[in-house]
PDB file of N, CA and C in Angstrom:
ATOM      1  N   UNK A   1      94.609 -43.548 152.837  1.00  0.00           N
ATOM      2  CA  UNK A   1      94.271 -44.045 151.529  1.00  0.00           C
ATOM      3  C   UNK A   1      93.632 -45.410 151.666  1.00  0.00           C
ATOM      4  N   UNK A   2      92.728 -45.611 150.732  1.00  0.00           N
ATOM      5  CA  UNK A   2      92.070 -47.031 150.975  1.00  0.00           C
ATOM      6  C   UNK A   2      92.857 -48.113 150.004  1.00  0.00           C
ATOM      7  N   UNK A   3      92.014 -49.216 149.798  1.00  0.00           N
ATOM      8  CA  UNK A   3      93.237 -49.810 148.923  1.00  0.00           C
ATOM      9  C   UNK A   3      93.195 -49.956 147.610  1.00  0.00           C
ATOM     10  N   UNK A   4      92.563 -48.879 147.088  1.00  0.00           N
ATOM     11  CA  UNK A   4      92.641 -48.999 145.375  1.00  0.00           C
ATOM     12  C   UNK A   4      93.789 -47.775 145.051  1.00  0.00           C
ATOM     13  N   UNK A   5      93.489 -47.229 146.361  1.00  0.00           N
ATOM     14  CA  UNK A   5      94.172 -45.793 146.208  1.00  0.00           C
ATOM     15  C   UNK A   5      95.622 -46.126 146.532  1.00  0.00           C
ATOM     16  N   UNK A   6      96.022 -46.973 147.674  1.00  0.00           N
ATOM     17  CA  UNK A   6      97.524 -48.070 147.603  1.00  0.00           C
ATOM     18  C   UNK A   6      98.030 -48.660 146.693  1.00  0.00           C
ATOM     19  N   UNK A   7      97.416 -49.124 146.086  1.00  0.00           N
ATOM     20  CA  UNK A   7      97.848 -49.357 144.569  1.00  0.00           C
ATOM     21  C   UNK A   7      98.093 -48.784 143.401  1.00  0.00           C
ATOM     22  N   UNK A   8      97.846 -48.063 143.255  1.00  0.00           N
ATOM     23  CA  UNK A   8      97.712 -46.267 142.281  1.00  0.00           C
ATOM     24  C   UNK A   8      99.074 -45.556 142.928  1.00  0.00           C
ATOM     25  N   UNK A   9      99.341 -45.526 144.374  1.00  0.00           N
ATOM     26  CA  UNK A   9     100.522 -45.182 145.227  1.00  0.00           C
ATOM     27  C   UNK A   9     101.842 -46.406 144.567  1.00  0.00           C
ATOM     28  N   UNK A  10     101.271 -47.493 144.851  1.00  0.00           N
ATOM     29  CA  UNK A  10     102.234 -48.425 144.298  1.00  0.00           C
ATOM     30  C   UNK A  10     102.864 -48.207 143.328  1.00  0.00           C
ATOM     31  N   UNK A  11     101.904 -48.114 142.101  1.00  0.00           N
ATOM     32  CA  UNK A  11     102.515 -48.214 141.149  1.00  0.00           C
ATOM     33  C   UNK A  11     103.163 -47.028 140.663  1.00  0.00           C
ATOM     34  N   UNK A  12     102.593 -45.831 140.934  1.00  0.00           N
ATOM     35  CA  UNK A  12     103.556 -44.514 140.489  1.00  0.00           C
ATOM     36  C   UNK A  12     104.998 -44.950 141.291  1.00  0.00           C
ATOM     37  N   UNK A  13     105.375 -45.089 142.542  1.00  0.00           N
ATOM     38  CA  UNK A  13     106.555 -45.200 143.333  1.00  0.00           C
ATOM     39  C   UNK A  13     107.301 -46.328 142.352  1.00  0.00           C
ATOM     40  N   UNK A  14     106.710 -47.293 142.093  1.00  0.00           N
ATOM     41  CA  UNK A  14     107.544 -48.048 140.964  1.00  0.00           C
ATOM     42  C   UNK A  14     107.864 -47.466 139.446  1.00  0.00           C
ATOM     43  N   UNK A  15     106.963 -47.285 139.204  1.00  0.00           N
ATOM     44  CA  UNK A  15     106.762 -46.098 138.280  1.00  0.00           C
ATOM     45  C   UNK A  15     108.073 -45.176 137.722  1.00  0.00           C
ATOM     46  N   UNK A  16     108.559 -44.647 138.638  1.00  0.00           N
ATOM     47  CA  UNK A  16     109.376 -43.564 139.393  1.00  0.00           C
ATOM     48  C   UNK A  16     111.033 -43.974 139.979  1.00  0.00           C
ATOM     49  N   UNK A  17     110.863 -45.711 140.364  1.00  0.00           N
ATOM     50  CA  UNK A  17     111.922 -46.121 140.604  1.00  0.00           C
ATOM     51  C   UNK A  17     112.132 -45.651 142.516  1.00  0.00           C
ATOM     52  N   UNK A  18     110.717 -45.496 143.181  1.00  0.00           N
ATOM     53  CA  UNK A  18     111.123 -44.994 144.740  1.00  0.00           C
ATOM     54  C   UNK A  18     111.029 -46.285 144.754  1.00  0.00           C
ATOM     55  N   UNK A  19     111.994 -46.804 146.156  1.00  0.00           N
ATOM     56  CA  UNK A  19     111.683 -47.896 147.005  1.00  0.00           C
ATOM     57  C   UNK A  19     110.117 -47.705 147.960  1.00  0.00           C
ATOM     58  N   UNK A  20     109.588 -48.691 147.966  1.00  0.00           N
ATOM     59  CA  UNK A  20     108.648 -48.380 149.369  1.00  0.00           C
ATOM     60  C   UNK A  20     107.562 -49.460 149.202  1.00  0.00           C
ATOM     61  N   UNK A  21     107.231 -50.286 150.120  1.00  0.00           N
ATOM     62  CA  UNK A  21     105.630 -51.389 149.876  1.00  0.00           C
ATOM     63  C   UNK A  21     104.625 -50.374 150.931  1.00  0.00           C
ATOM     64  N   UNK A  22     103.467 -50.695 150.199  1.00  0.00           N
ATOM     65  CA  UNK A  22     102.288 -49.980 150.371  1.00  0.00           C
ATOM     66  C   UNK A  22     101.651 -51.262 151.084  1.00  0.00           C
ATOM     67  N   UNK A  23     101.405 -50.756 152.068  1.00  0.00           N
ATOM     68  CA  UNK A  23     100.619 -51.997 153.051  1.00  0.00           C
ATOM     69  C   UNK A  23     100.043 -51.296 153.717  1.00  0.00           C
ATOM     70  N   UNK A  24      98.293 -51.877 154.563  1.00  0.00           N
ATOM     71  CA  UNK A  24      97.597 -51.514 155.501  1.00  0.00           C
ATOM     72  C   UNK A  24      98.326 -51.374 156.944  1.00  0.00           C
ATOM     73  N   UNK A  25      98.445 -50.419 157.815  1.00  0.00           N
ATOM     74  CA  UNK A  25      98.820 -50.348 158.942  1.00  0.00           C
ATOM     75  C   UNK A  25      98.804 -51.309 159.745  1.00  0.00           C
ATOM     76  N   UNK A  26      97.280 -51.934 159.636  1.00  0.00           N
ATOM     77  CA  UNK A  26      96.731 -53.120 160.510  1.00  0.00           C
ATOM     78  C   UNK A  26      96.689 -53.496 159.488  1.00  0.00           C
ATOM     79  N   UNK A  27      97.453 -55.206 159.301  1.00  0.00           N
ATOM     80  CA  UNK A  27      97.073 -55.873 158.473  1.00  0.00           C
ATOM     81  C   UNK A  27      95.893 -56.883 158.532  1.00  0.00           C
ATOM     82  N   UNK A  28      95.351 -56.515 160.036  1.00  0.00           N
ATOM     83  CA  UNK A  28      93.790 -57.268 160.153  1.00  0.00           C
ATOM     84  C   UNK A  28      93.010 -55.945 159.522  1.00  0.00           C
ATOM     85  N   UNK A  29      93.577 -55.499 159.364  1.00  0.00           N
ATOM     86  CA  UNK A  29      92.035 -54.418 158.847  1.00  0.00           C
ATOM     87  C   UNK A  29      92.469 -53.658 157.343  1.00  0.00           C
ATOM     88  N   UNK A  30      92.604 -54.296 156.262  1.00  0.00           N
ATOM     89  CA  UNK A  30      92.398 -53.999 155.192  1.00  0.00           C
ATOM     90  C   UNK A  30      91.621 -52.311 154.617  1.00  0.00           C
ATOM     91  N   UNK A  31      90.786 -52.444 155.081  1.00  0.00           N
ATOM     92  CA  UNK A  31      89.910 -51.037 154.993  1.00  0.00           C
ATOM     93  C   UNK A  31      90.553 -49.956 155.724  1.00  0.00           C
ATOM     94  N   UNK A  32      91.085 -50.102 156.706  1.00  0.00           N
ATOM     95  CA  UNK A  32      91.439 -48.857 156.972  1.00  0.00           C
ATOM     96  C   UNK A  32      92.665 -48.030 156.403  1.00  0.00           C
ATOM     97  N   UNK A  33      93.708 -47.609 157.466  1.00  0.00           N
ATOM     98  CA  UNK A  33      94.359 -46.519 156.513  1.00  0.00           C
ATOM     99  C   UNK A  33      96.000 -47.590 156.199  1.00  0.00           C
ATOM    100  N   UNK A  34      96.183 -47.062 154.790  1.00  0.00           N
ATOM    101  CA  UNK A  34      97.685 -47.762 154.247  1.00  0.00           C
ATOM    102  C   UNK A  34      98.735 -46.429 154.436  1.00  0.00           C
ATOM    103  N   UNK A  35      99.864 -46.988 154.606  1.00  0.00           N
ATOM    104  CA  UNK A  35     101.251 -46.322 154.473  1.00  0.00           C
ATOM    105  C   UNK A  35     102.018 -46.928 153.535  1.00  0.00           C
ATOM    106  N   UNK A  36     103.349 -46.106 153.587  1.00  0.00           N
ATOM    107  CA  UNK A  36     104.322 -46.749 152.427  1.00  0.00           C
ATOM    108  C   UNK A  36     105.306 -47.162 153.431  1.00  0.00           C
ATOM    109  N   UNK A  37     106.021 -48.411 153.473  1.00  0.00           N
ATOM    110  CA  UNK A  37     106.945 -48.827 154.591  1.00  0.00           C
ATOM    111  C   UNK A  37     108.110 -49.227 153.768  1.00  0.00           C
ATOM    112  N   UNK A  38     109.073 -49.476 154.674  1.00  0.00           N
ATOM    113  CA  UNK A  38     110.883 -49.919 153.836  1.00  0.00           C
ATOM    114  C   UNK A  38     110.929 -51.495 153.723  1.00  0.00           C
ATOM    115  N   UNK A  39     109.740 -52.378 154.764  1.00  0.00           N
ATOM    116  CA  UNK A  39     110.518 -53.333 154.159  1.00  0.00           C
ATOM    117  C   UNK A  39     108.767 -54.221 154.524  1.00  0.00           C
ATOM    118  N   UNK A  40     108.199 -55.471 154.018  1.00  0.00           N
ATOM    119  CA  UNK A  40     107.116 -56.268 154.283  1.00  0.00           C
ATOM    120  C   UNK A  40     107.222 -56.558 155.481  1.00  0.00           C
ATOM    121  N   UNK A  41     108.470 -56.928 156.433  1.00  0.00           N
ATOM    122  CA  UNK A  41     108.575 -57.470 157.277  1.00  0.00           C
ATOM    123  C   UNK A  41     107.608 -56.429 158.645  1.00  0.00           C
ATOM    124  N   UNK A  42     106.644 -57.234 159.292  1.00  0.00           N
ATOM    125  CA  UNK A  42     105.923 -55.857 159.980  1.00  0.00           C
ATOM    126  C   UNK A  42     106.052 -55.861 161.606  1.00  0.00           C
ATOM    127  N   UNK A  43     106.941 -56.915 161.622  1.00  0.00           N
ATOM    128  CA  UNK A  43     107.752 -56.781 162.859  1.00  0.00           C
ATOM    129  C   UNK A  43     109.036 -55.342 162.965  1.00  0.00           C
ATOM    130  N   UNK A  44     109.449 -55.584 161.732  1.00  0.00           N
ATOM    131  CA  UNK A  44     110.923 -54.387 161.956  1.00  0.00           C
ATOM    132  C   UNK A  44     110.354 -53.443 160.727  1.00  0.00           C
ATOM    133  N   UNK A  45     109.333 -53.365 159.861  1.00  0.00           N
ATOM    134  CA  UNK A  45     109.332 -52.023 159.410  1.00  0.00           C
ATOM    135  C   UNK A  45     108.951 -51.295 159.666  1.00  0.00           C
ATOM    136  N   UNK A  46     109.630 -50.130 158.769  1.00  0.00           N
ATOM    137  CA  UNK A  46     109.396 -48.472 158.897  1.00  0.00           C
ATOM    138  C   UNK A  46     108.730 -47.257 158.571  1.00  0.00           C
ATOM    139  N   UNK A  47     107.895 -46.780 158.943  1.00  0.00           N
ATOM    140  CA  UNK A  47     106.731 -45.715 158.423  1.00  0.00           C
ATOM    141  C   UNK A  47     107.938 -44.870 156.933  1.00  0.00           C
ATOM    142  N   UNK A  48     108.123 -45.045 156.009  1.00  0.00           N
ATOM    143  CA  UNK A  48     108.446 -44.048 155.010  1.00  0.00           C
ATOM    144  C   UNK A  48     107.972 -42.777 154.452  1.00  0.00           C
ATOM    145  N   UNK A  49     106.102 -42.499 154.828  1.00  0.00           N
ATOM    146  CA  UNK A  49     105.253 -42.019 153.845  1.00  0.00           C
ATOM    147  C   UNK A  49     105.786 -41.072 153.079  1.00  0.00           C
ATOM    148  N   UNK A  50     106.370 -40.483 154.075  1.00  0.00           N
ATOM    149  CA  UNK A  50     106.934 -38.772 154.284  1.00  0.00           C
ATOM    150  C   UNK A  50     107.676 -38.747 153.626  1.00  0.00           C
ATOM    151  N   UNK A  51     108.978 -40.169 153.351  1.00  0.00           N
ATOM    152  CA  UNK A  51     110.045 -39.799 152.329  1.00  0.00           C
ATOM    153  C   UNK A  51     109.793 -40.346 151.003  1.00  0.00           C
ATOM    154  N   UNK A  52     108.560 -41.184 151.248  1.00  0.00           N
ATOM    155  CA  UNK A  52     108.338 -41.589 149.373  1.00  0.00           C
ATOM    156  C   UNK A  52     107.340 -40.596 149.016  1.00  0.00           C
ATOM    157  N   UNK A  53     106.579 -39.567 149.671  1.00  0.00           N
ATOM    158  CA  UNK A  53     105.962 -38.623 149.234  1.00  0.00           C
ATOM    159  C   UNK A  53     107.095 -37.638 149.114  1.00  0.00           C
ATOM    160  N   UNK A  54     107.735 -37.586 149.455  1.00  0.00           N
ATOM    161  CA  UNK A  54     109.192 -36.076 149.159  1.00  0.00           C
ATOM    162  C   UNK A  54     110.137 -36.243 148.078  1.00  0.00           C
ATOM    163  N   UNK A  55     110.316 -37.686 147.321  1.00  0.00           N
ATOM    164  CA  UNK A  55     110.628 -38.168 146.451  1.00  0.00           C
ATOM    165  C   UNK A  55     109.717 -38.454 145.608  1.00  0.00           C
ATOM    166  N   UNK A  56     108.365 -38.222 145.451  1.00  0.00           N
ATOM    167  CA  UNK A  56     108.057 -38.535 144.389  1.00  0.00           C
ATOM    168  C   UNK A  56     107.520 -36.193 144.033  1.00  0.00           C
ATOM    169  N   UNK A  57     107.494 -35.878 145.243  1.00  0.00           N
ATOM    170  CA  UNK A  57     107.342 -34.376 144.602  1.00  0.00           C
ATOM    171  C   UNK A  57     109.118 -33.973 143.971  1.00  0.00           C
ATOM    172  N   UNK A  58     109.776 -34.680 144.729  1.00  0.00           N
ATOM    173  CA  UNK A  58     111.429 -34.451 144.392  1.00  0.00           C
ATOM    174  C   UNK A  58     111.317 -34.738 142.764  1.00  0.00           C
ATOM    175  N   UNK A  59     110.732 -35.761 142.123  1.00  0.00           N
ATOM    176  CA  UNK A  59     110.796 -36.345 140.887  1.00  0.00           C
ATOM    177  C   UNK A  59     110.078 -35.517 140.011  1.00  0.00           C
ATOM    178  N   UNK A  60     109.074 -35.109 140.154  1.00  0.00           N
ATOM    179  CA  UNK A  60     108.137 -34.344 139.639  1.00  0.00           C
ATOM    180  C   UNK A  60     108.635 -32.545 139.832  1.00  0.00           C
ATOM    181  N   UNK A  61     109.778 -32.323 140.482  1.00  0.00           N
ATOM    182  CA  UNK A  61     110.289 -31.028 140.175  1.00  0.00           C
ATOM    183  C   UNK A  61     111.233 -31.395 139.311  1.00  0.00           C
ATOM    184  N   UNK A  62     111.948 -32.443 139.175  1.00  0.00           N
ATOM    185  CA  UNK A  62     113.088 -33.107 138.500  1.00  0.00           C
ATOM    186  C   UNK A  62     112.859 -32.584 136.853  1.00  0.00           C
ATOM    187  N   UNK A  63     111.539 -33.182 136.434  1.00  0.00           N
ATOM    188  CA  UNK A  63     111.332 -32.948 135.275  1.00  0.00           C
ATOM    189  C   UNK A  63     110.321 -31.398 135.120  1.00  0.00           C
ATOM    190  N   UNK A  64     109.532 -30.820 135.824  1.00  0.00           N
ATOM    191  CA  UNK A  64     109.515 -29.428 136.023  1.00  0.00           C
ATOM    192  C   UNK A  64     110.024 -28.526 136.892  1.00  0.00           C
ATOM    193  N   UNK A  65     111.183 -28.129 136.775  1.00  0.00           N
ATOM    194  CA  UNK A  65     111.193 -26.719 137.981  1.00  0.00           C
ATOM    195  C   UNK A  65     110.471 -25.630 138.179  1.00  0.00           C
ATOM    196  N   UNK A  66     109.931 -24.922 137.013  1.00  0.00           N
ATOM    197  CA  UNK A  66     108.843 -24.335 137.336  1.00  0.00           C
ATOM    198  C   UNK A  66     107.742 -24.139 138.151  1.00  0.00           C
ATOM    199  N   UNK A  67     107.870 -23.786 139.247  1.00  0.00           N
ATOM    200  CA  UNK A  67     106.151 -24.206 140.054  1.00  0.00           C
ATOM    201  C   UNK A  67     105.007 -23.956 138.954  1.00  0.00           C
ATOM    202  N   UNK A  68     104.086 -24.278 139.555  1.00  0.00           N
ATOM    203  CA  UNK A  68     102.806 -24.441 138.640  1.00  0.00           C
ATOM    204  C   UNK A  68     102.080 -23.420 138.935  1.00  0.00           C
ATOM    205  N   UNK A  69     101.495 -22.306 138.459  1.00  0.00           N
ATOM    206  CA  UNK A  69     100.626 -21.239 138.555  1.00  0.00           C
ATOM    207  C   UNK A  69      99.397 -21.491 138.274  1.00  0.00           C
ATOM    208  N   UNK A  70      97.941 -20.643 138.644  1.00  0.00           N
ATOM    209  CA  UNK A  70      96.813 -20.979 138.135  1.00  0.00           C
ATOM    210  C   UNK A  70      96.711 -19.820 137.136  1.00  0.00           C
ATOM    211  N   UNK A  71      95.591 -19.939 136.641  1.00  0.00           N
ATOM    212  CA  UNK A  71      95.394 -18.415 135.721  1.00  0.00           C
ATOM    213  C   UNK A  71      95.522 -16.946 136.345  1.00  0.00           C
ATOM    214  N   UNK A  72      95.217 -17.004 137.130  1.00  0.00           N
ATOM    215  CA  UNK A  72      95.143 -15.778 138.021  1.00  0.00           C
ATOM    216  C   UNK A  72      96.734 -15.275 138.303  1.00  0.00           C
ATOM    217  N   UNK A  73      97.578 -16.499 138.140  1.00  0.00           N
ATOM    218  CA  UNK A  73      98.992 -16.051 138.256  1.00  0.00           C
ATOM    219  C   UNK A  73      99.646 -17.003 139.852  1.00  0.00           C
ATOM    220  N   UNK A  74      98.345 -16.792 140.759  1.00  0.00           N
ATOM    221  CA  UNK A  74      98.387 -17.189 141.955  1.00  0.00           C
ATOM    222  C   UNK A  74      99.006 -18.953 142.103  1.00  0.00           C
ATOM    223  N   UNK A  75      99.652 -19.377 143.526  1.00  0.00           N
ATOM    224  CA  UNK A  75     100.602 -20.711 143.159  1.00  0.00           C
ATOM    225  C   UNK A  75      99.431 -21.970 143.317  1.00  0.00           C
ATOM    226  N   UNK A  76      99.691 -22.668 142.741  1.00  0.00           N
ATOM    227  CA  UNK A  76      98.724 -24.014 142.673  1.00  0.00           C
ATOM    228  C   UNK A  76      99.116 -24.824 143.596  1.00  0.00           C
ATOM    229  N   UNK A  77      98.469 -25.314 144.174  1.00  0.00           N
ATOM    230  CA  UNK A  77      98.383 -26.299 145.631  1.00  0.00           C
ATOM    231  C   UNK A  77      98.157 -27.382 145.337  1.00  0.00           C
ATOM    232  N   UNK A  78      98.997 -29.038 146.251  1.00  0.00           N
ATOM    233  CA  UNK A  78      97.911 -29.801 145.340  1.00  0.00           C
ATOM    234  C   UNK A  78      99.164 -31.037 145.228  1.00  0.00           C
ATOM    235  N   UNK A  79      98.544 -31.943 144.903  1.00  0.00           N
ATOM    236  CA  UNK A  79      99.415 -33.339 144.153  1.00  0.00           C
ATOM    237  C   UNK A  79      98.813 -33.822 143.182  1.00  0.00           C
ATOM    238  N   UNK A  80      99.659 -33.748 141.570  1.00  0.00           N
ATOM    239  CA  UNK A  80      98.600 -34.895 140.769  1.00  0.00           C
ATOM    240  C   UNK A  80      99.877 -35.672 140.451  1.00  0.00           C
ATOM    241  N   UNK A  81      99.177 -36.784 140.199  1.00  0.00           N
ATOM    242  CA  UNK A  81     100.024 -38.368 139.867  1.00  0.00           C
ATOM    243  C   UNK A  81      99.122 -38.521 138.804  1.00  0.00           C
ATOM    244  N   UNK A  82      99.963 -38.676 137.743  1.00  0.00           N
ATOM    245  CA  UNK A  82      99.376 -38.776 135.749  1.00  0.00           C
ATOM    246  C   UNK A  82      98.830 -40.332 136.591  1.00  0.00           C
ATOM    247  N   UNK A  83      98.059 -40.710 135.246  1.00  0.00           N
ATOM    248  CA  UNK A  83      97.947 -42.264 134.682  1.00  0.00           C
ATOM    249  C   UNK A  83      99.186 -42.771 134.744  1.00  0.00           C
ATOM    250  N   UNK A  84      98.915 -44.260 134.695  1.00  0.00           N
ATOM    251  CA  UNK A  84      99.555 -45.114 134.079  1.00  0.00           C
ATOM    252  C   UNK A  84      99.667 -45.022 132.722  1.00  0.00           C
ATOM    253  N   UNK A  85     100.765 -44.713 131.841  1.00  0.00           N
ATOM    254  CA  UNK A  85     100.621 -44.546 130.546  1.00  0.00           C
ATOM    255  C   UNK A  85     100.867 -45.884 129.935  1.00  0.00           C
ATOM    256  N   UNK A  86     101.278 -47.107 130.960  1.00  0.00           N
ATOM    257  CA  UNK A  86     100.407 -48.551 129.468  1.00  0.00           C
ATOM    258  C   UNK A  86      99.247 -48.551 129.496  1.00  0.00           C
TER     259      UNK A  86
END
């Protein structure tokens, strides 16, 4: 993700109430790729992606259990994250 797209990550995970800071891997290199980590500190933190992405699909079954179908009936693939609704 680049970093408009880290921030859009940010804020749903707050959003949502997950723990996790969204920071560039390399923090000399801004542009390249961001993760979600447990703590700023980038000496001792921890790759999370995997568990703030499993918690935020965890959240989003929370309020639908239903899987999502397409018209065809067939299962829908996929991640959407609404707006910000302020």
């Amino acid at each position: 993700m680049d970093a408009e797209e880290a921030r859009q990550v940010d804020i749903t995970l707050r959003r949502l109430g997950i723990p996790g800071i969204v920071a560039p891997e390399d923090p000399d290199t801004p542009a390249g790729a961001w993760r979600v980590y447990d703590s700023p500190d980038i000496g001792t933190r921890k790759d999370t992606t995997a568990d703030a992405l499993a918690a935020v699909v965890a959240k989003f079954r929370e309020a639908n259990p239903e899987p999502l179908r397409r018209a065809d009936g067939g299962p829908t693939r996929g991640f959407i994250i609404p707006p910000d609704e302020n």
